[in-house]
Protein backbone atom coordinates (compact mmCIF):
# COMPACT_ATOMS: atom_id res chain seq x y z
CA UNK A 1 -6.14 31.40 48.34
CA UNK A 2 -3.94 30.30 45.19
CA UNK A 3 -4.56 28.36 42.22
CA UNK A 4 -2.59 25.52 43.61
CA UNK A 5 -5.25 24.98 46.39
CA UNK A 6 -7.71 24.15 43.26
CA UNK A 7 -5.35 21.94 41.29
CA UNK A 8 -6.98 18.43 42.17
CA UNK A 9 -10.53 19.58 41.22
CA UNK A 10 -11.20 19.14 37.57
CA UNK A 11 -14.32 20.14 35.33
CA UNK A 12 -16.04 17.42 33.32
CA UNK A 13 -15.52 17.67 29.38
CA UNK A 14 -19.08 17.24 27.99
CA UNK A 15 -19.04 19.94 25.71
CA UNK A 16 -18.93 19.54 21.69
CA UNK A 17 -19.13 22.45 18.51
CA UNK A 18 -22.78 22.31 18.48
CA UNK A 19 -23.49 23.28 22.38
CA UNK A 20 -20.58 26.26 22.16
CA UNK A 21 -22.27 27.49 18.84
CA UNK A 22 -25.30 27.54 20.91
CA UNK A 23 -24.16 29.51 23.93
CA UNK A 24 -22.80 31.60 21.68
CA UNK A 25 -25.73 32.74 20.10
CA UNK A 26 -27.90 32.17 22.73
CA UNK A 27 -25.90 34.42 24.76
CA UNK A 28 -25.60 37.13 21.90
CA UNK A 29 -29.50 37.04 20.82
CA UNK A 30 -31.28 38.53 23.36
CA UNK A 31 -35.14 40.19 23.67
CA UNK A 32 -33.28 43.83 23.88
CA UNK A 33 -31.14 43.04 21.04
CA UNK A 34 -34.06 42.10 18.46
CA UNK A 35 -35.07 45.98 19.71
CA UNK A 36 -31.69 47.75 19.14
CA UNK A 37 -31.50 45.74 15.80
CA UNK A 38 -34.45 47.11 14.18
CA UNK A 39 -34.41 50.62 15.85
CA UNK A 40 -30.78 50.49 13.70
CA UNK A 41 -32.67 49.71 10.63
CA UNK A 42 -34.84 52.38 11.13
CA UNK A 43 -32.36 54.86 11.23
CA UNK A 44 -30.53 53.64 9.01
CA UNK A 45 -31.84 51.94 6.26
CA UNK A 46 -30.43 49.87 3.87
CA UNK A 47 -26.70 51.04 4.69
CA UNK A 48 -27.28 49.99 8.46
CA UNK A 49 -26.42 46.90 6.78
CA UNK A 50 -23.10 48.17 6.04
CA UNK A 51 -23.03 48.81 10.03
CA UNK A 52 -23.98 45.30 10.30
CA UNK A 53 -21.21 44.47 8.40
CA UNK A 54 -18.36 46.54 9.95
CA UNK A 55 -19.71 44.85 14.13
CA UNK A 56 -19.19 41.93 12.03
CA UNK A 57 -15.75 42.75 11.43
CA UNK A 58 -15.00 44.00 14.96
CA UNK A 59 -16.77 40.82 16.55
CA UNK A 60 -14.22 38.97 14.50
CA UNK A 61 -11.29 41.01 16.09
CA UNK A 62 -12.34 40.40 19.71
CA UNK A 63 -13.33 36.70 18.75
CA UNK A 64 -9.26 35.98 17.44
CA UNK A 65 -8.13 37.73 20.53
CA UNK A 66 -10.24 35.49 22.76
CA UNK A 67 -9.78 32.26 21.19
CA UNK A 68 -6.08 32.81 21.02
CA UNK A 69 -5.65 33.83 24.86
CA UNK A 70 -8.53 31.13 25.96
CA UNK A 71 -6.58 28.45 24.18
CA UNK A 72 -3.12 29.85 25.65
CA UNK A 73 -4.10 29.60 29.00
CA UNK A 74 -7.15 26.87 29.30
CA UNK A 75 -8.64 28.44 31.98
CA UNK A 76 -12.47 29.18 33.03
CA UNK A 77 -11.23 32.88 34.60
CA UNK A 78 -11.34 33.71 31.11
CA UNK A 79 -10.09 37.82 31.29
CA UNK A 80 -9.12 37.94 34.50
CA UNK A 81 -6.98 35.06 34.13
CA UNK A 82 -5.29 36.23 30.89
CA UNK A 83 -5.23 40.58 31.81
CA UNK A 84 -3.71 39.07 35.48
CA UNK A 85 -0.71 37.57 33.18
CA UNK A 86 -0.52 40.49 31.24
CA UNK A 87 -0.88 43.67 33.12
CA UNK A 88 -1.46 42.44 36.24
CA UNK A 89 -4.19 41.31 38.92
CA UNK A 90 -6.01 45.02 39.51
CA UNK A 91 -6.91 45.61 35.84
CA UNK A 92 -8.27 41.85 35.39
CA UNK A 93 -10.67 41.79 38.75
CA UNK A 94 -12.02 45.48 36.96
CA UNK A 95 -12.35 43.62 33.91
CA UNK A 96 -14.54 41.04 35.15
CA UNK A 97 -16.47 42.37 37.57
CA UNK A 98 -17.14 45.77 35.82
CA UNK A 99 -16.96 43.84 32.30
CA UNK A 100 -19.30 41.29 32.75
CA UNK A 101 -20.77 40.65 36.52
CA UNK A 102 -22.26 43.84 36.56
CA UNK A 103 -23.31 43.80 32.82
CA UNK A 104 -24.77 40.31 33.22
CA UNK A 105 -26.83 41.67 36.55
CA UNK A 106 -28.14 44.37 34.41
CA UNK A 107 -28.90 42.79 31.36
CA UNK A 108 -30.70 39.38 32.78
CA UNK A 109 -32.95 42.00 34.70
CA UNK A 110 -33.88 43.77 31.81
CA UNK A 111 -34.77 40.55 30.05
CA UNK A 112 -36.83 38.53 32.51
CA UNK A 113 -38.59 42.28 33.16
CA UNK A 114 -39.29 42.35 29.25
CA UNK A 115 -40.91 38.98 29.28
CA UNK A 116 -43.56 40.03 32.13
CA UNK A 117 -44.50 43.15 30.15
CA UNK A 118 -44.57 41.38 26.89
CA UNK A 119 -47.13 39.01 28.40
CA UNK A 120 -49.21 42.22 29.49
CA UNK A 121 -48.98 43.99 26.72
CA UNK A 122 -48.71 41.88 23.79
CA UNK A 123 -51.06 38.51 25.34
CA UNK A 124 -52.64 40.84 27.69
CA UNK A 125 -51.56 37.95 30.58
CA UNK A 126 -51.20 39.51 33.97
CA UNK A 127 -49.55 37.46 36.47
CA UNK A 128 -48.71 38.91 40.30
CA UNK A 129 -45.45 41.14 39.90
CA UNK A 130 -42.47 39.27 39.83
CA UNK A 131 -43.21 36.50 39.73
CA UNK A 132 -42.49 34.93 36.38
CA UNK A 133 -39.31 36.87 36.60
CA UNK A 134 -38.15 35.22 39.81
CA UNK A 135 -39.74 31.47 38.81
CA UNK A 136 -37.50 31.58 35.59
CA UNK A 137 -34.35 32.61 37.44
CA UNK A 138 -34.55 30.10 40.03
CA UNK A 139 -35.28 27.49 37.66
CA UNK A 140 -32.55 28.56 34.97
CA UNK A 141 -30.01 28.65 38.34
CA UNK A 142 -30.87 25.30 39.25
CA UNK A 143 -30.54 23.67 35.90
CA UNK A 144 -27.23 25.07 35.67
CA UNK A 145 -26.39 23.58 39.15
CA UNK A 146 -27.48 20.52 38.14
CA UNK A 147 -24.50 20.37 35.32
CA UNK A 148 -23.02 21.53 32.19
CA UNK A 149 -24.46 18.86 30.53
CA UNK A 150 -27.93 19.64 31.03
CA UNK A 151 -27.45 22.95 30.19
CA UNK A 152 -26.16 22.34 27.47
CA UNK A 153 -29.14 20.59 26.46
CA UNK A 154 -31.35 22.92 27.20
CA UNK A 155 -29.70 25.61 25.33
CA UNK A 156 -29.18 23.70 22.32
CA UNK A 157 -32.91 23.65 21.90
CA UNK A 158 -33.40 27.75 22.87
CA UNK A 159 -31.11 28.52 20.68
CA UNK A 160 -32.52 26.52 17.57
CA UNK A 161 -36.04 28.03 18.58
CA UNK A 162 -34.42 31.19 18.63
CA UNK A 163 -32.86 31.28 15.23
CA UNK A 164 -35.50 29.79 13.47
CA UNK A 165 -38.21 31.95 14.75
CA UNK A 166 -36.39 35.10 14.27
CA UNK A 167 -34.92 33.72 10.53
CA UNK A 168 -38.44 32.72 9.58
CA UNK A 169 -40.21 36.20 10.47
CA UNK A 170 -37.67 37.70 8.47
CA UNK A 171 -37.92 35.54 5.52
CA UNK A 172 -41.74 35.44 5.41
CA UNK A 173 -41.27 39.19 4.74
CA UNK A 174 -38.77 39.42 2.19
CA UNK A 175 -40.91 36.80 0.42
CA UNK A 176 -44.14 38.12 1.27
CA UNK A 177 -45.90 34.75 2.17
CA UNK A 178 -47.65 36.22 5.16
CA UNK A 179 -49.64 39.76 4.55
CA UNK A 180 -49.12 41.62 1.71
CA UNK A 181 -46.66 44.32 1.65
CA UNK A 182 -47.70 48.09 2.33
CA UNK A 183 -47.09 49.84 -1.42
CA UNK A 184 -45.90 52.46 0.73
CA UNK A 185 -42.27 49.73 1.45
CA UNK A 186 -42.09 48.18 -1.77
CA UNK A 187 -39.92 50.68 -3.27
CA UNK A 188 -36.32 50.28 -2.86
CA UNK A 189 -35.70 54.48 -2.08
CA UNK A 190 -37.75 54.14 0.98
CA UNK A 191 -34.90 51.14 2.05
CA UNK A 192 -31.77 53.32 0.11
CA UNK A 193 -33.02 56.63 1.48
CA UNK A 194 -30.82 58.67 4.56
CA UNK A 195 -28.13 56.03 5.13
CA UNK A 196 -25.86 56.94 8.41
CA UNK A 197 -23.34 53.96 8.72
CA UNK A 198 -20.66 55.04 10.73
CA UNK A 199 -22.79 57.12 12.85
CA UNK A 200 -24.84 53.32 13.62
CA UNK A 201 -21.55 51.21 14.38
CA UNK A 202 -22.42 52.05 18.13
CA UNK A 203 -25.63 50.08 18.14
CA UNK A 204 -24.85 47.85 15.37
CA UNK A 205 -22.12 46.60 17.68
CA UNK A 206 -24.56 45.11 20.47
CA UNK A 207 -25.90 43.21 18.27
CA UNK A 208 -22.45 40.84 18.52
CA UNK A 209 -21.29 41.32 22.26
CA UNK A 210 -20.94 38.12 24.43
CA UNK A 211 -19.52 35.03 21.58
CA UNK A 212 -16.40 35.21 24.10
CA UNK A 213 -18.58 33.77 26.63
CA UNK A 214 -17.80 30.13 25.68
CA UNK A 215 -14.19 30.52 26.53
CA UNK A 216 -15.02 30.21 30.47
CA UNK A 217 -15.85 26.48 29.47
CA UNK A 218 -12.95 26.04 28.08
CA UNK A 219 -12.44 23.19 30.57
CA UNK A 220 -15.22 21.40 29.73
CA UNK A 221 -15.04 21.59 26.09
CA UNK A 222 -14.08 18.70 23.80
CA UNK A 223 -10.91 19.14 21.52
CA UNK A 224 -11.34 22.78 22.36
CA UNK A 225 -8.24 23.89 19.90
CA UNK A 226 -10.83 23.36 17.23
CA UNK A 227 -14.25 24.13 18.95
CA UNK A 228 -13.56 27.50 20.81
CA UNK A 229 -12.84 29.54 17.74
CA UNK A 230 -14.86 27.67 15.13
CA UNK A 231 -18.02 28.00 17.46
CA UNK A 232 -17.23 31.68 18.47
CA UNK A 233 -16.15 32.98 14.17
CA UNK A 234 -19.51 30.45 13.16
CA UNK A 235 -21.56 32.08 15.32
CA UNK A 236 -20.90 35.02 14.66
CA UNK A 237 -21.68 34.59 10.98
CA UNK A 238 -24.87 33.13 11.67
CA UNK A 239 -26.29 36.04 13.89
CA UNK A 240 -25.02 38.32 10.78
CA UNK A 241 -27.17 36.46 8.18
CA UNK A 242 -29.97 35.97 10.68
CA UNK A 243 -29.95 39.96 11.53
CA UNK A 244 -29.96 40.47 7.47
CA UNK A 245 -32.96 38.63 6.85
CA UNK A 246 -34.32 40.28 9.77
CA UNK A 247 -33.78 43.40 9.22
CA UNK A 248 -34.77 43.64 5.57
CA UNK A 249 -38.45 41.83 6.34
CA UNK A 250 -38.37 44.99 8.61
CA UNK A 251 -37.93 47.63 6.23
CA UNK A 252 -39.98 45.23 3.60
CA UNK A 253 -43.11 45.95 6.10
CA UNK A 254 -42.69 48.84 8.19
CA UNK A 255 -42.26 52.45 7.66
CA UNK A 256 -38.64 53.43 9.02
CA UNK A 257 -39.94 56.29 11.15
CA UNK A 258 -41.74 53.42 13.50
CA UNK A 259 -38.61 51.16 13.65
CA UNK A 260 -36.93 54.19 14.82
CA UNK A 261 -39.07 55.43 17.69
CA UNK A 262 -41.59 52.65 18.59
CA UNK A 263 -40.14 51.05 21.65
CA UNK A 264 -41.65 47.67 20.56
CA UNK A 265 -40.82 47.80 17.00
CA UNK A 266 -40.72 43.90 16.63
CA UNK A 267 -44.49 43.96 18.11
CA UNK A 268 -45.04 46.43 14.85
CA UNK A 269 -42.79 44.22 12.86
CA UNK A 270 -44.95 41.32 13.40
CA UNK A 271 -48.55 42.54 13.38
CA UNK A 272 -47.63 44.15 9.93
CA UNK A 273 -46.23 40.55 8.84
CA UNK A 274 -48.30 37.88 10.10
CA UNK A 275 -51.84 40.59 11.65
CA UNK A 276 -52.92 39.27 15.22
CA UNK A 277 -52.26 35.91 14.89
CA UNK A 278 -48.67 36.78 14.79
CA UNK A 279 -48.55 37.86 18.16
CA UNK A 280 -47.50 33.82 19.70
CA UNK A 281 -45.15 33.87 16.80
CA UNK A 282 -43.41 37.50 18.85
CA UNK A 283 -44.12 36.35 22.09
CA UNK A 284 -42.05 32.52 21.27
CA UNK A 285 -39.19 33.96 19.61
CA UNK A 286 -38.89 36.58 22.61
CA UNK A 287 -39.49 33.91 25.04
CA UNK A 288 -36.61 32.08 24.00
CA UNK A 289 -34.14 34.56 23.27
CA UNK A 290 -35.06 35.48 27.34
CA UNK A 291 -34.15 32.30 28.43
CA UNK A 292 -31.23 31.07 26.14
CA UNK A 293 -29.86 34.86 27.49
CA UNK A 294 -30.27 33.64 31.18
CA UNK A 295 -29.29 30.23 30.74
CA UNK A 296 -26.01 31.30 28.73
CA UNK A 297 -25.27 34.19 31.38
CA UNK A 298 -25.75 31.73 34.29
CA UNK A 299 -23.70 29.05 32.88
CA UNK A 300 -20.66 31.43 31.71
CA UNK A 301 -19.94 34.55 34.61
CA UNK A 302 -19.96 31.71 37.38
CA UNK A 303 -17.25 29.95 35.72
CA UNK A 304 -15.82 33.37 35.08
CA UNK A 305 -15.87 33.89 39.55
CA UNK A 306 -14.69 30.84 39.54
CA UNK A 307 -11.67 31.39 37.90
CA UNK A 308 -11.04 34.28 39.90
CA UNK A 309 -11.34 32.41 42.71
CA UNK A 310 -8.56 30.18 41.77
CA UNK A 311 -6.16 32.69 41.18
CA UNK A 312 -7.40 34.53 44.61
CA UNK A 313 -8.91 37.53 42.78
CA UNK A 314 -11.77 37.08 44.85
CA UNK A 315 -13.50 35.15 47.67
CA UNK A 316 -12.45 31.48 48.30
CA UNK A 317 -15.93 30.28 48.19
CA UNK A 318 -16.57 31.02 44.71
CA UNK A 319 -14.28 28.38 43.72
CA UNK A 320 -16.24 25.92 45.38
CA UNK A 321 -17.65 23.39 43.61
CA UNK A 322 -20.95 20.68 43.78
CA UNK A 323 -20.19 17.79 45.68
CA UNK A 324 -22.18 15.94 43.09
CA UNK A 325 -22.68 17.43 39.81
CA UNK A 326 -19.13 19.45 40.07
CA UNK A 327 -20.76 22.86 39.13
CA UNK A 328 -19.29 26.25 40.71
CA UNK A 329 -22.83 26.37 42.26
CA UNK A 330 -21.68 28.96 44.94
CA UNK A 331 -20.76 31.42 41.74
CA UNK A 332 -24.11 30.14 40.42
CA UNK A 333 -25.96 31.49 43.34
CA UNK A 334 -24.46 34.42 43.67
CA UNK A 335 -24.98 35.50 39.96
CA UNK A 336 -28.69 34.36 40.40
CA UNK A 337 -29.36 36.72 43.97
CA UNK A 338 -27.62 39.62 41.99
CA UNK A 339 -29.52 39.31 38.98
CA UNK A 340 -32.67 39.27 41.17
CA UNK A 341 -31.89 42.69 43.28
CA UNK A 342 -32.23 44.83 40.19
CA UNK A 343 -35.71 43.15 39.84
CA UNK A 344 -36.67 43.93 43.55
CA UNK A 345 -35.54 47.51 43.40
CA UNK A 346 -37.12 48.44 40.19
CA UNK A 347 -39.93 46.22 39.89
CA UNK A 348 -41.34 45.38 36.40
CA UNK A 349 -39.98 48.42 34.73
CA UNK A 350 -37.69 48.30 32.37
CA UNK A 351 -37.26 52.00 31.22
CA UNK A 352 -36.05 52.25 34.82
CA UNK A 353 -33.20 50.32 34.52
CA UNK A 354 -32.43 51.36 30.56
CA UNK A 355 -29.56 53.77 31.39
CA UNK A 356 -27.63 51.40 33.51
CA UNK A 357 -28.07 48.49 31.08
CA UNK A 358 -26.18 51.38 28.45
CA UNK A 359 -23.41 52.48 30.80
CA UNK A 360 -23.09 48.93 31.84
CA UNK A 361 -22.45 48.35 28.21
CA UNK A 362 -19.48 50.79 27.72
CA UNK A 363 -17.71 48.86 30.87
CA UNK A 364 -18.17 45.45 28.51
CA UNK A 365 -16.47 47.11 25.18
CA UNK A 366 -13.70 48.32 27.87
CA UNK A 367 -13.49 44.68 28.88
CA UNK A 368 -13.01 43.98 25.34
CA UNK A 369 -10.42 46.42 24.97
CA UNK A 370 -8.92 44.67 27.50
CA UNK A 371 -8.68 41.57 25.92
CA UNK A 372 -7.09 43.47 22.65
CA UNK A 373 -4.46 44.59 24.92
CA UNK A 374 -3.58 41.49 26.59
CA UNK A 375 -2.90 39.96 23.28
CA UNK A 376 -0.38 42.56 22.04
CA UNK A 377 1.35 42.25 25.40
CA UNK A 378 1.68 38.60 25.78
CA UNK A 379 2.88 38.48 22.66
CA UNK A 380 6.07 40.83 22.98
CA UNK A 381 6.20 39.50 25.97
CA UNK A 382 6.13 35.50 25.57
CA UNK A 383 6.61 35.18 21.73
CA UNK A 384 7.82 31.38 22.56
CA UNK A 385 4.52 30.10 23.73
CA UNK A 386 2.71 27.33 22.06
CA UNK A 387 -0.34 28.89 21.12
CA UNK A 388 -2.81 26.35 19.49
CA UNK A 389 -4.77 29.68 17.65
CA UNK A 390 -2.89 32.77 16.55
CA UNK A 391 -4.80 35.76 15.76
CA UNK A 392 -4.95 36.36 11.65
CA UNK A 393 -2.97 39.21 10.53
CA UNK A 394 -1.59 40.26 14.00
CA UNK A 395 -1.54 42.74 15.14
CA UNK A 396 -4.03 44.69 12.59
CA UNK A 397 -7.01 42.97 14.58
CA UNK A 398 -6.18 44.37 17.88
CA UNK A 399 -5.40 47.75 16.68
CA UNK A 400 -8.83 48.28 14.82
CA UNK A 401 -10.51 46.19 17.47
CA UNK A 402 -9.21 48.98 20.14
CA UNK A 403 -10.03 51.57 17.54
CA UNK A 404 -13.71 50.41 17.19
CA UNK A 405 -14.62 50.03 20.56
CA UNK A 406 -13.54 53.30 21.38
CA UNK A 407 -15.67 54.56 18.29
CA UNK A 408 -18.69 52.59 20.28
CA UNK A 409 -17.80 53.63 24.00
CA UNK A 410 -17.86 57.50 22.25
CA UNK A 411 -21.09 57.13 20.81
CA UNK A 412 -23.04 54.95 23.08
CA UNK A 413 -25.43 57.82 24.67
CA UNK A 414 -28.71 57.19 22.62
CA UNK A 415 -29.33 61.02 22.24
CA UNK A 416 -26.99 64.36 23.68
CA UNK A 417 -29.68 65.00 26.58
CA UNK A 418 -28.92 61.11 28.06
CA UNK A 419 -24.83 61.30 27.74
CA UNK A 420 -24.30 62.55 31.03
CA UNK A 421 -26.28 60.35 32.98
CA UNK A 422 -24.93 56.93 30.65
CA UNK A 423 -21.54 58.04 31.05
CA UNK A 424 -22.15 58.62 34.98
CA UNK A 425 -23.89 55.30 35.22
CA UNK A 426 -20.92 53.56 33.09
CA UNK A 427 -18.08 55.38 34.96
CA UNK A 428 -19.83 54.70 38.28
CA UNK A 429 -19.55 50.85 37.58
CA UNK A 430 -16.06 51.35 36.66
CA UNK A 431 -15.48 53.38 39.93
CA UNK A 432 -16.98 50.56 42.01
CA UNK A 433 -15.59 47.64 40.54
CA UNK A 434 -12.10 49.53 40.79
CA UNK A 435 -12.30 50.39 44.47
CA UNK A 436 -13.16 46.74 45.49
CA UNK A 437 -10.36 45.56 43.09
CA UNK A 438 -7.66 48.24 44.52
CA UNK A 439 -8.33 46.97 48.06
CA UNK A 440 -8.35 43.08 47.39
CA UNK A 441 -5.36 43.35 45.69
CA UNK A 442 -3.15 45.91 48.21
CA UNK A 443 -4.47 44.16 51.41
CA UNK A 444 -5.75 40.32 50.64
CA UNK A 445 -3.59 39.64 47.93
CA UNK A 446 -1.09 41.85 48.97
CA UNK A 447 0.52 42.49 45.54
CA UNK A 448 1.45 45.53 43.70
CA UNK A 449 -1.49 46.71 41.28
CA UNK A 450 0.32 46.26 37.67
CA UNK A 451 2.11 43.83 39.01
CA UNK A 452 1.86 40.97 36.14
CA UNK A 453 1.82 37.06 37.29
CA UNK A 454 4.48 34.61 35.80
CA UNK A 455 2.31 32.76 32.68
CA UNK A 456 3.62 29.29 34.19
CA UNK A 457 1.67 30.18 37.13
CA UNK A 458 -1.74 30.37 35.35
CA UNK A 459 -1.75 28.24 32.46
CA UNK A 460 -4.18 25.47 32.92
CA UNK A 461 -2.41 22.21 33.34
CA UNK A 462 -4.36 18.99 30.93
């Protein structure tokens, strides 16, 4: 299958600033990212701010390398479509799949499973196993089937839920509207006290993975020379101040020694905040940072398939689209099942399934990497192209992009006991992933590995 055999088939621009902004951060903010967030603060303190800042700073440098290639090429294969160009087609199906099919299985298990046990633990609502999990999958699948457009809609609204429930928990701390503050947290040595910021970049960083997931819609985008990077470098800055306000209510409230070790520290950070009553306050702003995750995931690693698909990375039927509502529903449904067999093997458990969201997480900063790395090469080796964004200060960005990832990959185990088993899970992804890719490319696409494709080849034709 080739990318000519797509050609006549053509996505439907719907899209505007204000919908990428929100699958940005609806894709970024997650249930198990309000966790790492304040676990970081508790470590930390007041420098983990100073983390914050420097994954700022690196979500930048993977955000100018994205926009630049996304806009270069126009296509919804997004990495695959741009490392394929660049290094050639057995790196960019590893990228992908190991990069972000795999991470997105992971992570949108651990979410809806978080949801289920919130309800039991925090509303003390028990509903047969499953279930909720499954009902919020299938219907997240089919509004994404139904169109872009839609979705969009509905993610517009998660996300503004989102940000405005975790915004105003932070600022009804640092203002003190709600309970009064412990005297214990109202001095600023408990906040100053023990900074580690380097030694925090590694979960700092998760708090700014997945803004690079509007570029598979790049095709259904309005003037996307201005809306891919101004929603991807926007959003980015909003999640920053919305983790600062956040985070300091936090350390305003709670004792640093909870943050750290309390696996629900956002259940402490609210009944210390707003008592009992602020438990539907927690439960909301998780519930929609659950669904804006699946909804975003759903809508963006289809189109991702589907790009693959029309450079014959991968199975022709991925590329197929809704005789109606011109959605890559195939990739749709195939995300959905294999976001669902976590759930089915490991039931409502999510400490089960903690390690291989982690070494999942080291194959999405390689992806990244990746990405870094295309950039430099494309542009030695196609310095003629028209490209509508150019990275700021190239190549700096790239090199302490590549730099900081690696910092992250090195220090992603949680604690020295776990490192073995994260960096099995992660390099058993990455094993997988390469295996599958080796063979597709030697005997279906019968091409060399590091072979690159000629640019005029791939580049998305308006």
């Amino acid at each position: 299958m080739t990318a000519e055999t797509f050609e006549h088939v053509k996505l439907k621009r719907t899209l505007g600033f204000s919908q990428l902004l929100a699958v940005g951060v609806g894709l970024v903010v997650s249930q198990g990212v309000m966790v790492i967030m304040l676990q970081g603060a508790g470590l930390g303190g007041f420098g983990f701010f100073t983390t914050m800042g420097l994954a700022y700073l690196l979500a930048l440098f993977y955000v100018f390398s994205f926009a630049e290639l996304a806009l270069l090429f126009k296509s919804p294969g997004t990495l695959s479509t741009y490392t394929e160009a660049a290094i050639g087609n057995f790196p960019a199906i590893i990228s992908v799949i190991a990069g972000y099919l795999v991470v997105a299985m992971f992570a949108l298990s651990a979410e809806l499973v978080l949801i289920e046990l919130m309800l039991l633990e925090v509303l003390g609502i028990q509903l047969p196993p499953m279930l909720l999990a499954f009902a919020l999958l299938a219907a997240f699948a089919l509004l994404n089937i139904r169109g872009v457009d839609l979705f969009a809609t509905m993610q517009s609204a998660l996300s503004f839920i989102m940000v405005s429930a975790i915004s105003l928990m932070g600022l009804s701390a640092i203002y003190g509207i709600a309970l009064p503050r412990p005297e214990s947290q109202m001095t600023l040595e408990v906040v100053f006290a023990d900074s580690n910021v380097l030694g925090l970049l590694a979960i700092a960083i998760w708090g700014f993975v997945g803004l690079e997931f509007v570029c598979p819609l790049v095709t259904e985008t309005k003037d996307p020379e201005r809306n891919i990077p101004r929603s991807m470098i926007i959003g980015a800055t909003v999640i920053l101040g919305m983790y600062v306000l956040y985070c300091l209510g936090a350390l305003l409230y709670v004792p640093r020694e909870t943050l750290a070790n309390s696996a629900l520290p956002h259940y402490e950070y609210v009944g210390a905040v707003f008592g009992e009553t602020g438990l539907i306050f927690l439960t909301l702003a998780a519930f929609t940072a659950t669904c804006s995750t699946v909804n975003t995931s759903l809508a963006a690693v289809p189109r991702m398939l589907y790009g693959m698909a029309q450079n014959g990375q991968t199975f022709a039927a991925l590329g197929k689209l809704h005789p109606k509502y011109d959605t890559p529903w195939v990739a749709i449904t195939v995300v959905a099942v294999a976001t669902g067999a976590p759930i089915l093997i490991y039931g409502v458990n999510a400490d089960a399934i903690i390690l291989l969201l982690i070494g999942a997480a080291i194959a999405w900063l390689v992806a990244y990497i990746i990405a870094h790395v295309d950039v430099i090469v494309l542009r030695n080796r196609y310095p003629d192209r028209e490209r509508p964004f150019k990275t700021p200060l190239y190549p700096l960005p790239q090199i302490l992009g590549i730099v900081g990832m690696l910092y992250a990959i090195w220090n992603a185990s949680p604690a020295p006991e776990l490192t073995g088993k994260v960096f099995g899970i992660a390099g058993g992804v990455l094993l997988a992933g390469a295996i599958f890719a080796a063979i597709w490319v030697k005997f279906v696409m019968k091409k060399g590995l590091f072979t690159p494709e000629p640019i005029d080849n791939l580049i998305e034709k308006d």
